[in-house]
C-alpha atoms as a PDB file:
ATOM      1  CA  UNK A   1     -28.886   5.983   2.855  1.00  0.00           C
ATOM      2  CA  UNK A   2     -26.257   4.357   0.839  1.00  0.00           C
ATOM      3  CA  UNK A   3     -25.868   3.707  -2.872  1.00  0.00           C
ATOM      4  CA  UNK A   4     -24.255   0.475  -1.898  1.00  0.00           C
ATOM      5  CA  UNK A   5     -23.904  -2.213   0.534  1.00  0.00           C
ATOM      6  CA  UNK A   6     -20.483  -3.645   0.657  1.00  0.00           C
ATOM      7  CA  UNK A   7     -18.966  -6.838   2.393  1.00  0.00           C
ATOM      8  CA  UNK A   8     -15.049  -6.759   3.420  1.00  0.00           C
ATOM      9  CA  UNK A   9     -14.097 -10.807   3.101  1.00  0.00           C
ATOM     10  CA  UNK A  10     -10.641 -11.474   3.419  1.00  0.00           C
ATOM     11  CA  UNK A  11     -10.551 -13.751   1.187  1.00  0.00           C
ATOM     12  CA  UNK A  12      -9.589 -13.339  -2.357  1.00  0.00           C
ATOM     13  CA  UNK A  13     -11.687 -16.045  -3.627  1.00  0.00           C
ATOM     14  CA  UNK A  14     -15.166 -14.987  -2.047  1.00  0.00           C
ATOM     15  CA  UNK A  15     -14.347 -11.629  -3.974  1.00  0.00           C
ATOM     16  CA  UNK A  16     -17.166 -10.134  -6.930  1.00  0.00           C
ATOM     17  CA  UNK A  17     -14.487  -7.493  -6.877  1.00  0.00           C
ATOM     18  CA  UNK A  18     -10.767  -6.970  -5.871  1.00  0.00           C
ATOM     19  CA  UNK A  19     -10.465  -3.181  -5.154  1.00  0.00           C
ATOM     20  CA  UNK A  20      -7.282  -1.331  -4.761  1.00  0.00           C
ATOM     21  CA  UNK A  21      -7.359   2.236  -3.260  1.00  0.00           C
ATOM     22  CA  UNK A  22      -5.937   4.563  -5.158  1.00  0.00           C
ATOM     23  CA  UNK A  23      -5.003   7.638  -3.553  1.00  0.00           C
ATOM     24  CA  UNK A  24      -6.389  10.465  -5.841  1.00  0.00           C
ATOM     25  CA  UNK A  25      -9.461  10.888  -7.716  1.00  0.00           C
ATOM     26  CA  UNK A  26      -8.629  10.796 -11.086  1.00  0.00           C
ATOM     27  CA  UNK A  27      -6.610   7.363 -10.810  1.00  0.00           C
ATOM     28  CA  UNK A  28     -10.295   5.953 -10.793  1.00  0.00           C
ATOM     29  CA  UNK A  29     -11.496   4.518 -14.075  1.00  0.00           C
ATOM     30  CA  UNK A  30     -14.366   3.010 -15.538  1.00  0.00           C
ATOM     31  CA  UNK A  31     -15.170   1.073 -12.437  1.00  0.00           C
ATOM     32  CA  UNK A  32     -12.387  -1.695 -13.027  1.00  0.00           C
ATOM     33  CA  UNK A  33     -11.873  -1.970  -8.847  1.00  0.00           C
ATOM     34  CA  UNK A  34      -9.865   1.253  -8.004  1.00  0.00           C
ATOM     35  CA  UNK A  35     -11.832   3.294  -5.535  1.00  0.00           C
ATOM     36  CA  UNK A  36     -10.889   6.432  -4.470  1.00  0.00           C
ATOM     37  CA  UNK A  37     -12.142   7.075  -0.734  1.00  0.00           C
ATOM     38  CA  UNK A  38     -13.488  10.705   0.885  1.00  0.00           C
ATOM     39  CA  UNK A  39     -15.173  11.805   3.940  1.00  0.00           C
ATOM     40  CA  UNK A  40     -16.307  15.076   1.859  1.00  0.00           C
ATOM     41  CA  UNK A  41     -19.705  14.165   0.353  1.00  0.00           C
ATOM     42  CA  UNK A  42     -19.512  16.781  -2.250  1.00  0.00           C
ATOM     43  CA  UNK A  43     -16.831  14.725  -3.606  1.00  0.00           C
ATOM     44  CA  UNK A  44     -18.004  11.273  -3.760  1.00  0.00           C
ATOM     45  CA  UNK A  45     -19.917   9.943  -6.820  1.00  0.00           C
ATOM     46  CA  UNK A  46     -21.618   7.089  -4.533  1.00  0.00           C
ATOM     47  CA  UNK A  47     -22.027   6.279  -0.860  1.00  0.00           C
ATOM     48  CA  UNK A  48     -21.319   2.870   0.339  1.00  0.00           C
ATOM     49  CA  UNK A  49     -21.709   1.057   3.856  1.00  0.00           C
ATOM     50  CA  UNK A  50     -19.492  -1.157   4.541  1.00  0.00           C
ATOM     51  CA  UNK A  51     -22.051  -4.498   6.398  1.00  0.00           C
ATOM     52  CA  UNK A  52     -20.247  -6.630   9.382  1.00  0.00           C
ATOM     53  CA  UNK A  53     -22.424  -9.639   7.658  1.00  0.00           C
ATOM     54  CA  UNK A  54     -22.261 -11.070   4.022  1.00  0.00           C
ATOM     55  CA  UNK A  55     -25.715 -12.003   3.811  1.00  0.00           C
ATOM     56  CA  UNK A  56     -26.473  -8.220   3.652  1.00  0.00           C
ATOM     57  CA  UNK A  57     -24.187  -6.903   1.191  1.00  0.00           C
ATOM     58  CA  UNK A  58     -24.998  -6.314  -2.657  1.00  0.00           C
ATOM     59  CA  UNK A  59     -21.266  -6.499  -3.517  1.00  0.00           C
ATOM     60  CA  UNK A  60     -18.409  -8.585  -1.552  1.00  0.00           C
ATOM     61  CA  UNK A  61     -14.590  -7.104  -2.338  1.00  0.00           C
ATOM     62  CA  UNK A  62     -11.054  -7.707  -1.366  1.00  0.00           C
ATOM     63  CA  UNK A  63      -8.994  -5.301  -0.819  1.00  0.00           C
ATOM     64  CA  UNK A  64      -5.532  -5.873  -2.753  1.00  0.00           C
ATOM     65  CA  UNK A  65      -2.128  -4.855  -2.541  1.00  0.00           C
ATOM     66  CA  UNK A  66      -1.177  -4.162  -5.548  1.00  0.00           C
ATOM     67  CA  UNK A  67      -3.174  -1.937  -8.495  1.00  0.00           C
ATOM     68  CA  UNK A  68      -2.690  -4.100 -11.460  1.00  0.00           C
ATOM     69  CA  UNK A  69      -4.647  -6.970  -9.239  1.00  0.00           C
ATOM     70  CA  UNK A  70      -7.897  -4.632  -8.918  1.00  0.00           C
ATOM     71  CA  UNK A  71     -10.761  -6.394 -11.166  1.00  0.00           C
ATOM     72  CA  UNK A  72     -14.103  -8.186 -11.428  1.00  0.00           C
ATOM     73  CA  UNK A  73     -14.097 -11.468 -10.708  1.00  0.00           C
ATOM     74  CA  UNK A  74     -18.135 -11.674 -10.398  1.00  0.00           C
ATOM     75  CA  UNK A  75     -19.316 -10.282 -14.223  1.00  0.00           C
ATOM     76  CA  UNK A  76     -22.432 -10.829 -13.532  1.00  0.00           C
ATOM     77  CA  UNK A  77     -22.841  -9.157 -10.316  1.00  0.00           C
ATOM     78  CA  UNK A  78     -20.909  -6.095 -12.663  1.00  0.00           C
ATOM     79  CA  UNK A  79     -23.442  -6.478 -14.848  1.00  0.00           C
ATOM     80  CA  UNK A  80     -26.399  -6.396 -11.732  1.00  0.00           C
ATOM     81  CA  UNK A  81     -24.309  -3.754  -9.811  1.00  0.00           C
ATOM     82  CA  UNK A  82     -23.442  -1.578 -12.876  1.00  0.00           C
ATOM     83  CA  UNK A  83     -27.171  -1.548 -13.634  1.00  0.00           C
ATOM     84  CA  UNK A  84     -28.941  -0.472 -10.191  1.00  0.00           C
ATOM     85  CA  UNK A  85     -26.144   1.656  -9.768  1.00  0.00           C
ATOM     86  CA  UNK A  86     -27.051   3.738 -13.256  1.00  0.00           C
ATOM     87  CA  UNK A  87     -31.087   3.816 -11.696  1.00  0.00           C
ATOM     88  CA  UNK A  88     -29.700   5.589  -8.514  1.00  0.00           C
ATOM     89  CA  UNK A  89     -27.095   8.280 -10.325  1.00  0.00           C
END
């Protein structure tokens, strides 16, 4: 079961969150939208599935190009998100 349901839009605007993948762990920080992805499960902090609909995500991101445009855009689904996320860890 997942930690998180997550919506891919492709566009910016829809976003709660533009996400940038960052490439190694420890580039991650304080969940400001860089996400570090694995297949191992002993090294993932969460586990997210990724919905084909909107309507069934908790969270809708865009994936950016650049790092420096990773951010919330929704603070009050942070704020929601943040929250049920600290009840599951």
């Amino acid at each position: 079961m997942a930690d998180l349901n997550v919506f891919v839009t492709n566009k910016d605007y829809k976003a709660d969150l533009n996400v940038y993948k960052v490439s190694k762990p420890y580039e991650v920080k304080n969940n400001s939208g860089l996400w570090f992805f694995t297949n191992k499960k002993y090294d993932s902090d969460k586990k997210i599935f990724f919905c084909d609909y909107e309507y069934q995500a908790d969270l809708k991101i865009f994936f950016v190009k650049k790092k420096y445009q990773a951010k919330w855009k929704n603070y009050e689904k942070k704020l929601t998100i943040l929250t049920a996320i600290k009840r599951i860890s």
